[in-house]
Every structure is written in C-alpha cells, then in structure tokens.
PDB file of N, CA and C in Angstrom:
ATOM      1  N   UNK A   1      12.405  -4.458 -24.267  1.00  0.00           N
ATOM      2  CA  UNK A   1      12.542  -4.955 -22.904  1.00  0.00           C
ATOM      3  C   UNK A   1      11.516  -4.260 -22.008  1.00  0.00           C
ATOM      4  N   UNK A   2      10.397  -4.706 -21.603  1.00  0.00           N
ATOM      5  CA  UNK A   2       9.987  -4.809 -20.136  1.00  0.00           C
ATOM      6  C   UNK A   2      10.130  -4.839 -19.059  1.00  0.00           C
ATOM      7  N   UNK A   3       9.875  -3.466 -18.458  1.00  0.00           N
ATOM      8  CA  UNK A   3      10.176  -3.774 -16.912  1.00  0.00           C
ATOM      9  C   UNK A   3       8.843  -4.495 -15.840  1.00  0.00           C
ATOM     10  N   UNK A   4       9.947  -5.587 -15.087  1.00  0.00           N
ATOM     11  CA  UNK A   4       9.156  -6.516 -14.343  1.00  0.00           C
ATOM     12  C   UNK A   4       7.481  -5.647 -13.817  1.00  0.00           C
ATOM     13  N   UNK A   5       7.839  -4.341 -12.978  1.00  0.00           N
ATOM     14  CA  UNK A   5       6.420  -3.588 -12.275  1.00  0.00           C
ATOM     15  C   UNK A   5       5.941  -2.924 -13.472  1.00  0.00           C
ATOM     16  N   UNK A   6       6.302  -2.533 -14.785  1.00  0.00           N
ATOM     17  CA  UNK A   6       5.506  -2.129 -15.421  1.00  0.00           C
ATOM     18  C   UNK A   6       4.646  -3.057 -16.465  1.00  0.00           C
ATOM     19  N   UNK A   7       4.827  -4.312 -16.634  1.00  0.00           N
ATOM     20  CA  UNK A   7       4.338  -5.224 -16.838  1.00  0.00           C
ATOM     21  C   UNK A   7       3.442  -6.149 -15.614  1.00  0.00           C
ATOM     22  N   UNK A   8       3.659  -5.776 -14.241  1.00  0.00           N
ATOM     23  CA  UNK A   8       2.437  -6.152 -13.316  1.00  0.00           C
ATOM     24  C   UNK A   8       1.404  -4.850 -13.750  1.00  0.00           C
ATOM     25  N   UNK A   9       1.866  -4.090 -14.355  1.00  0.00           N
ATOM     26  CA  UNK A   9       0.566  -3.315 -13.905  1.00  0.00           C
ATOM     27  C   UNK A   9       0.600  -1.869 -13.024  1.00  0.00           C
ATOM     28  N   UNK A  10       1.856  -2.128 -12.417  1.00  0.00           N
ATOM     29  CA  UNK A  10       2.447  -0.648 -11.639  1.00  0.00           C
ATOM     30  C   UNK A  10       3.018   0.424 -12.555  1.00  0.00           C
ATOM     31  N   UNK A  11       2.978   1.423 -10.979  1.00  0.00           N
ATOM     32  CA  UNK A  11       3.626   2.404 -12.061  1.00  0.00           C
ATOM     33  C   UNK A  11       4.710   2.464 -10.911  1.00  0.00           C
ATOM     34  N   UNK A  12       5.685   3.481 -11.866  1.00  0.00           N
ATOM     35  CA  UNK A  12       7.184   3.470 -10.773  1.00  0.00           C
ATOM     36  C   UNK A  12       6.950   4.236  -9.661  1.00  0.00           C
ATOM     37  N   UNK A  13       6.487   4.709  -8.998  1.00  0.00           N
ATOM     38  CA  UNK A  13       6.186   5.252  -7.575  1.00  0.00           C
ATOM     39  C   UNK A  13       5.392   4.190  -7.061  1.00  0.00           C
ATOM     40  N   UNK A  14       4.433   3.261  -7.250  1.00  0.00           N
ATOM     41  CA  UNK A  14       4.000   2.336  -6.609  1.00  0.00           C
ATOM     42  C   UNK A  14       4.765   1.396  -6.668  1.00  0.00           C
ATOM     43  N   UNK A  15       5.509   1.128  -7.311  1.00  0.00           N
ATOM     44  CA  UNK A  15       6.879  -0.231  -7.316  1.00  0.00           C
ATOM     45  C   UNK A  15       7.269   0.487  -6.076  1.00  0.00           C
ATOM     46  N   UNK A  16       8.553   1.673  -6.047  1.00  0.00           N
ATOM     47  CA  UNK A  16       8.964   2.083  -5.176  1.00  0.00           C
ATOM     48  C   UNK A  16       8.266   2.112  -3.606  1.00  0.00           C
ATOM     49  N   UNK A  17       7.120   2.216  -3.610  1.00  0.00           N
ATOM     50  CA  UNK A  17       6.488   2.169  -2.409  1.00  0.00           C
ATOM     51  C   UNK A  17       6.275   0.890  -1.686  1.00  0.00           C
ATOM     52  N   UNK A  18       6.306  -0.383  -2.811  1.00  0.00           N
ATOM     53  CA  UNK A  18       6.048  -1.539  -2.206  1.00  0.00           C
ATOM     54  C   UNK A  18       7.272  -1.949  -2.255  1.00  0.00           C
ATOM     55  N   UNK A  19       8.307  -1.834  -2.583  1.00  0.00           N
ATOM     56  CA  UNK A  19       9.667  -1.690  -2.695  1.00  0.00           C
ATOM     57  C   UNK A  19       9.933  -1.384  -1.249  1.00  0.00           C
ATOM     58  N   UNK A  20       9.860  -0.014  -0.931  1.00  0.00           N
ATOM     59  CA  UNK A  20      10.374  -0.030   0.694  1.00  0.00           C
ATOM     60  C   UNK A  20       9.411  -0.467   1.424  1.00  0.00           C
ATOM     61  N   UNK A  21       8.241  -0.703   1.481  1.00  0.00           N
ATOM     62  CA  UNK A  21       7.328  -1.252   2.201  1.00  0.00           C
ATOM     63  C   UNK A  21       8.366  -2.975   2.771  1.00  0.00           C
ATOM     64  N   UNK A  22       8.448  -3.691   1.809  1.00  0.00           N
ATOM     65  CA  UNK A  22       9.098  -4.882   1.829  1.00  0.00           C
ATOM     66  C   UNK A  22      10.302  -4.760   3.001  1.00  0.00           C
ATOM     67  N   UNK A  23      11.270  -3.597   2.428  1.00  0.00           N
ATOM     68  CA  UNK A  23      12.431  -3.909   3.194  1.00  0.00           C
ATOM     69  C   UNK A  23      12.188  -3.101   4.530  1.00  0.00           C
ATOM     70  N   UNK A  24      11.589  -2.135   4.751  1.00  0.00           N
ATOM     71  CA  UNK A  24      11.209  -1.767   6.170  1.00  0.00           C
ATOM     72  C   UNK A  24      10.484  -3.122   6.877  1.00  0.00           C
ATOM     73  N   UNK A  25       9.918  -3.787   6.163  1.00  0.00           N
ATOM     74  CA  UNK A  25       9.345  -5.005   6.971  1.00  0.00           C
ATOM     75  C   UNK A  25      10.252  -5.887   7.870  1.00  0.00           C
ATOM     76  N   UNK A  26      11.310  -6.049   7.119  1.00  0.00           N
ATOM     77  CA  UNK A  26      12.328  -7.175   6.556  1.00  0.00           C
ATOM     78  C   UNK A  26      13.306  -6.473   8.193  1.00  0.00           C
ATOM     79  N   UNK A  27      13.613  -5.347   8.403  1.00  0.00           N
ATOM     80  CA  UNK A  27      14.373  -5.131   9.415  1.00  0.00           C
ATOM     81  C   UNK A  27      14.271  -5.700  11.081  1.00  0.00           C
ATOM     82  N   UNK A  28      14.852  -5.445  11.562  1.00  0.00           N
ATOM     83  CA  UNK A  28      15.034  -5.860  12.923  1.00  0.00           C
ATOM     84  C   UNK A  28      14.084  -4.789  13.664  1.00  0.00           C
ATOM     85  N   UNK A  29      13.616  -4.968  15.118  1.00  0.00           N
ATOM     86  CA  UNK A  29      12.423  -3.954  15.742  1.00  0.00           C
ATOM     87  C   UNK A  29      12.505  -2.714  15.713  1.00  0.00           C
ATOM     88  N   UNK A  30      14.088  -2.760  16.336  1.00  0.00           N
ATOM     89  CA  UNK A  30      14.173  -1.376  16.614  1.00  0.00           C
ATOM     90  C   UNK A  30      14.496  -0.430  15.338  1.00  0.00           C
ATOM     91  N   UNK A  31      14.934  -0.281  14.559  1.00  0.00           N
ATOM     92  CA  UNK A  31      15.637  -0.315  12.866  1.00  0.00           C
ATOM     93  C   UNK A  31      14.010   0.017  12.286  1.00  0.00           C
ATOM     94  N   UNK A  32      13.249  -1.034  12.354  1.00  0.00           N
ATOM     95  CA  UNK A  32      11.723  -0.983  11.682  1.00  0.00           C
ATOM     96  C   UNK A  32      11.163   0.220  12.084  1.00  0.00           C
ATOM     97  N   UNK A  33      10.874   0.154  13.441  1.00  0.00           N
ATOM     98  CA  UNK A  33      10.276   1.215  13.926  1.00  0.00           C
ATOM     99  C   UNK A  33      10.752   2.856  13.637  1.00  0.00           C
ATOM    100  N   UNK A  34      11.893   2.567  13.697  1.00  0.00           N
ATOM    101  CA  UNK A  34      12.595   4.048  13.074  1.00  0.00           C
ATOM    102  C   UNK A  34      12.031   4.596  11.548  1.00  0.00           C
ATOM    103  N   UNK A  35      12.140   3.439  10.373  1.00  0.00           N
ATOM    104  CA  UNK A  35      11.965   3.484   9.160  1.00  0.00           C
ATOM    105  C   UNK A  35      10.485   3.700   9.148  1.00  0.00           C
ATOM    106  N   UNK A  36      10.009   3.211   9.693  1.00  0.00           N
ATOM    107  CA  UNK A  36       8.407   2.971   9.417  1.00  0.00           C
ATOM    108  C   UNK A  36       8.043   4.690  10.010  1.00  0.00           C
ATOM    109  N   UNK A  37       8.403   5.317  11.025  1.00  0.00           N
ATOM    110  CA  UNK A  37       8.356   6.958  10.989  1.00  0.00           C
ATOM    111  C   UNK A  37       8.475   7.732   9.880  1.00  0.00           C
ATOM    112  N   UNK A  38       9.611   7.747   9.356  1.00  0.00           N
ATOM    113  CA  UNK A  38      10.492   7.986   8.261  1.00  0.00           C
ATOM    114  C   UNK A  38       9.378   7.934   7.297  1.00  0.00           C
ATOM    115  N   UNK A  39       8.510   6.922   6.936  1.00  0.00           N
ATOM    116  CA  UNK A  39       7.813   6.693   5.651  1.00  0.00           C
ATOM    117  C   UNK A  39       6.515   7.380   6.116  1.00  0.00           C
ATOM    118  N   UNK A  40       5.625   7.534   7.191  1.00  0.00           N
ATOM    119  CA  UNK A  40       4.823   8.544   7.445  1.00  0.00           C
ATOM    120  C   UNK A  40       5.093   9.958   6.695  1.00  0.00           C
ATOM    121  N   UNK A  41       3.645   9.969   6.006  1.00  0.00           N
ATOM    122  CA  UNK A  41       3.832  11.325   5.125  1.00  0.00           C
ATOM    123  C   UNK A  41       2.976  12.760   5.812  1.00  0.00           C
ATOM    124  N   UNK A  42       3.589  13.547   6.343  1.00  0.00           N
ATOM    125  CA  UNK A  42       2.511  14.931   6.882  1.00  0.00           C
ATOM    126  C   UNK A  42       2.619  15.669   5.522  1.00  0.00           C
ATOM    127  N   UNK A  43       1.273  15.633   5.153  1.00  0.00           N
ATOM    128  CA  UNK A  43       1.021  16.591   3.576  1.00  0.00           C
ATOM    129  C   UNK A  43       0.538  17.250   4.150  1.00  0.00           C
ATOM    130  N   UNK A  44       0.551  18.600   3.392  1.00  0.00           N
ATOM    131  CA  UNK A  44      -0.485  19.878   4.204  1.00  0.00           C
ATOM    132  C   UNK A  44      -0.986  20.715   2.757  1.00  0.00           C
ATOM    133  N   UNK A  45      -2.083  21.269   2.302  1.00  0.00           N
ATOM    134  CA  UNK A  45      -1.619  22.310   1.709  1.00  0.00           C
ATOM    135  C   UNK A  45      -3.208  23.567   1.833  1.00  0.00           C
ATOM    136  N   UNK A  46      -2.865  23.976   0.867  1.00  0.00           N
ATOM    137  CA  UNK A  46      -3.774  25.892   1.443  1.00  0.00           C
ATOM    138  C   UNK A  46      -4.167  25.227  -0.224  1.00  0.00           C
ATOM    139  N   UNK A  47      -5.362  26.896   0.177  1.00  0.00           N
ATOM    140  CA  UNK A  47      -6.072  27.129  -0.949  1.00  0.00           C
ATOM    141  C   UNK A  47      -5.845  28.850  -1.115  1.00  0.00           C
ATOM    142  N   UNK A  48      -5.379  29.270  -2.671  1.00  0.00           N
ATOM    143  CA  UNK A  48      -5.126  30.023  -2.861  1.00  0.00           C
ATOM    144  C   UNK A  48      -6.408  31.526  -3.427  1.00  0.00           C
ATOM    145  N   UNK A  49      -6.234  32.327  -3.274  1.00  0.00           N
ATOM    146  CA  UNK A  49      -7.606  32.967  -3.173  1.00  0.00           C
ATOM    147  C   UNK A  49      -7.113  34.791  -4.142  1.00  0.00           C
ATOM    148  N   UNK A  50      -7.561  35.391  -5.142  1.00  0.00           N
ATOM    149  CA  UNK A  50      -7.038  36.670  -5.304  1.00  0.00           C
ATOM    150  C   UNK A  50      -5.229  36.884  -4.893  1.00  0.00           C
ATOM    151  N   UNK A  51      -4.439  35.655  -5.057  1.00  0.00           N
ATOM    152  CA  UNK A  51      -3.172  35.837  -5.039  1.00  0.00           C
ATOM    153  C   UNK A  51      -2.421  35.582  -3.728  1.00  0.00           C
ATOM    154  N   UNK A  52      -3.362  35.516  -2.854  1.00  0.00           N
ATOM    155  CA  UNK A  52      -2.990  35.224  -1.387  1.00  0.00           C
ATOM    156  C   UNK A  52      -3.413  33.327  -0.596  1.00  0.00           C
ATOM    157  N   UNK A  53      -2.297  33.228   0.304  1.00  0.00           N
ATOM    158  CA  UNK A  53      -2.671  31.903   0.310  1.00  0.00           C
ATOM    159  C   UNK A  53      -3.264  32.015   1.859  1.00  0.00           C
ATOM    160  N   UNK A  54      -4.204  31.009   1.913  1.00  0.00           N
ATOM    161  CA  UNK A  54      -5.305  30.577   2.687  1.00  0.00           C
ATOM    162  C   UNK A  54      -4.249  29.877   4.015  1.00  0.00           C
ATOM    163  N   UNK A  55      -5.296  29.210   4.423  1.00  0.00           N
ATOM    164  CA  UNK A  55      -4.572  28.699   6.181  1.00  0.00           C
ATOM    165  C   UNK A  55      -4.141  27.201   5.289  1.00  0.00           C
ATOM    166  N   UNK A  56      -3.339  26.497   6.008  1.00  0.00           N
ATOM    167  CA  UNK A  56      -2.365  24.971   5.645  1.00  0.00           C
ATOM    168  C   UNK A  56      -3.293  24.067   6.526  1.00  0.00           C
ATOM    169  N   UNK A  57      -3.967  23.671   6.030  1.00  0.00           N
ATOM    170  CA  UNK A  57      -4.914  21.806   5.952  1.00  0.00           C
ATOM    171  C   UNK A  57      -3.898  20.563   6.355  1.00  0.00           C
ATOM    172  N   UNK A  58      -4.128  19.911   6.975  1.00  0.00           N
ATOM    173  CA  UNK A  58      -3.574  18.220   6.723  1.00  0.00           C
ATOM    174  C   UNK A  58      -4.021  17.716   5.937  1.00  0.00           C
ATOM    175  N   UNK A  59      -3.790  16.967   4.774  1.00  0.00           N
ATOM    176  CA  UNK A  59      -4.416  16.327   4.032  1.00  0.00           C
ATOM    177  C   UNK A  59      -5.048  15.251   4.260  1.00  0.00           C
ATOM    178  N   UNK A  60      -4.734  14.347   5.252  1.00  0.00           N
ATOM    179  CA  UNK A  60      -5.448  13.350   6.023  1.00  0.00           C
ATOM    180  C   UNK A  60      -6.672  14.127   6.475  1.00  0.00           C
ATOM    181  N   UNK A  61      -6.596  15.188   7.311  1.00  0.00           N
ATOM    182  CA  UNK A  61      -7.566  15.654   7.601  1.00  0.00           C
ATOM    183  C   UNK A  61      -8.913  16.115   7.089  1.00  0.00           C
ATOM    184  N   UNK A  62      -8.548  16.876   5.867  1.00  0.00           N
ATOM    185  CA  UNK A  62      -9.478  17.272   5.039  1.00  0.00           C
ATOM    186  C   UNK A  62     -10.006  16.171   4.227  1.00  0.00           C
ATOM    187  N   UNK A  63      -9.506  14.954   4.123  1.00  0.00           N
ATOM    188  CA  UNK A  63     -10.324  14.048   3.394  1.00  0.00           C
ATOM    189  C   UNK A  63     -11.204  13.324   4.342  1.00  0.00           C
ATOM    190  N   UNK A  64     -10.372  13.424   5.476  1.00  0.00           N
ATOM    191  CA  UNK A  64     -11.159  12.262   6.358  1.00  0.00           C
ATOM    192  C   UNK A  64     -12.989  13.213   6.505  1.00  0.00           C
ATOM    193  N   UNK A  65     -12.595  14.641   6.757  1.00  0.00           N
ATOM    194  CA  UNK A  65     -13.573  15.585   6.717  1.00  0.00           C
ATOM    195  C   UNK A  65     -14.578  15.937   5.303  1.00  0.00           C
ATOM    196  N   UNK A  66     -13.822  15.257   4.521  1.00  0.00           N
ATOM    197  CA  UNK A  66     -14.762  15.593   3.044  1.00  0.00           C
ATOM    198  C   UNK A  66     -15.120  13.999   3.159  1.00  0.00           C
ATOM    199  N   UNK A  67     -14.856  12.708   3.141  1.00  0.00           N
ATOM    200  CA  UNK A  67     -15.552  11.676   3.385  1.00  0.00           C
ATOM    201  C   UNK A  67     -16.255  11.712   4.420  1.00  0.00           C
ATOM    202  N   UNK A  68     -16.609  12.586   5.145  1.00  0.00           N
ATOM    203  CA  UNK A  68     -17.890  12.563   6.416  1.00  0.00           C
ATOM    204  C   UNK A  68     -18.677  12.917   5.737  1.00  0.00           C
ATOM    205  N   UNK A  69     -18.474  14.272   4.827  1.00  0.00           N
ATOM    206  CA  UNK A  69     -19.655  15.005   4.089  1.00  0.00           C
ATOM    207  C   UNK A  69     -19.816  14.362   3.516  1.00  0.00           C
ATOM    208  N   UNK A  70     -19.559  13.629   2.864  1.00  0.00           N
ATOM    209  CA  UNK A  70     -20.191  12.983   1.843  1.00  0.00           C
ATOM    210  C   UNK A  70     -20.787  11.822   1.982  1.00  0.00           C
ATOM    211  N   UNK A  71     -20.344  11.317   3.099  1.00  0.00           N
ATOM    212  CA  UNK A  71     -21.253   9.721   3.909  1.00  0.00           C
ATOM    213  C   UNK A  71     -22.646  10.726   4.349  1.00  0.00           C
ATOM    214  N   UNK A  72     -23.130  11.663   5.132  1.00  0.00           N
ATOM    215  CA  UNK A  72     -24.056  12.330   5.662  1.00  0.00           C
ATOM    216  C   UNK A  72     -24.926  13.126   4.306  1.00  0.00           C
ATOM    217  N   UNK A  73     -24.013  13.920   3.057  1.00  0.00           N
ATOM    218  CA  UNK A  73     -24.910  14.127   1.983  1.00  0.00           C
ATOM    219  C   UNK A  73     -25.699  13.093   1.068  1.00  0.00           C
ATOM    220  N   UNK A  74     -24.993  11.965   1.128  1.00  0.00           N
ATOM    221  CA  UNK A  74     -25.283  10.558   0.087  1.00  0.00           C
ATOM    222  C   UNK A  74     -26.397  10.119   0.954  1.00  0.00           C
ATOM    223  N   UNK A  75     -26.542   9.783   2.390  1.00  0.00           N
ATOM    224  CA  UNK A  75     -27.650   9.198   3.020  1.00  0.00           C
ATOM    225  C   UNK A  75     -28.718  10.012   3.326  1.00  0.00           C
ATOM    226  N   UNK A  76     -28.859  10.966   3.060  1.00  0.00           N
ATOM    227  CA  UNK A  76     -30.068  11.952   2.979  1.00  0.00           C
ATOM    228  C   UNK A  76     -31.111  11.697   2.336  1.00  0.00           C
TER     229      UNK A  76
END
C-alpha cells in the first residue's frame, strides 16, 4: 500500500505543510489571520566556535544576506 503524498512525490513534512496551508486557507478572516501567525516560523541559530556559542542569526536573515553575496560575487 501506497501513500497518496508519497506517491505524488512528497515527503511527509511537505504533505503536512500543504496540508495546513489548505485548511488555514479554508477558514473564516478573522480565524485565518490568527493561524496564518501561528505558521510563521522565527528560526535563529549561532555558530559554535572552541566550545562556545556565537551571537543567534535569523535565518531569514542570513540567507537573505548570503544571497546578496552571492548575487554581487557571481556578477563580478
């Protein structure tokens, strides 16, 4: 037996994600808007150095900041 998303091609955390994606849609305004917070992810993490940990990053942040570098190193 086959499961339906692992036979599209998903894996079970991306089922799940389009899974609540769907039913947060599906709600009423005020209800949506609540859920749709709720599913906002703040990732953060450090870099560890001789046993000690470094300062806490956003992860949005640091990529959005490593895709600059790398749009400005690639067009050089």
């Amino acid at each position: 037996m086959v499961f339906t998303w692992k036979a599209a091609g998903l894996t079970y955390n991306r089922y799940l994600a389009v899974a609540a994606r769907v039913v947060r849609r599906s709600l009423k305004e005020e209800k949506r808007l609540a859920a749709e917070r709720r599913g906002e992810m703040d990732l953060r993490f450090s870099k560890w150095e001789n046993g000690k940990q470094g300062d806490q990053r956003h992860l949005a942040d640091a990529n959005a900041a490593a895709a600059v570098e790398s749009a400005s190193s690639g067009s050089a």
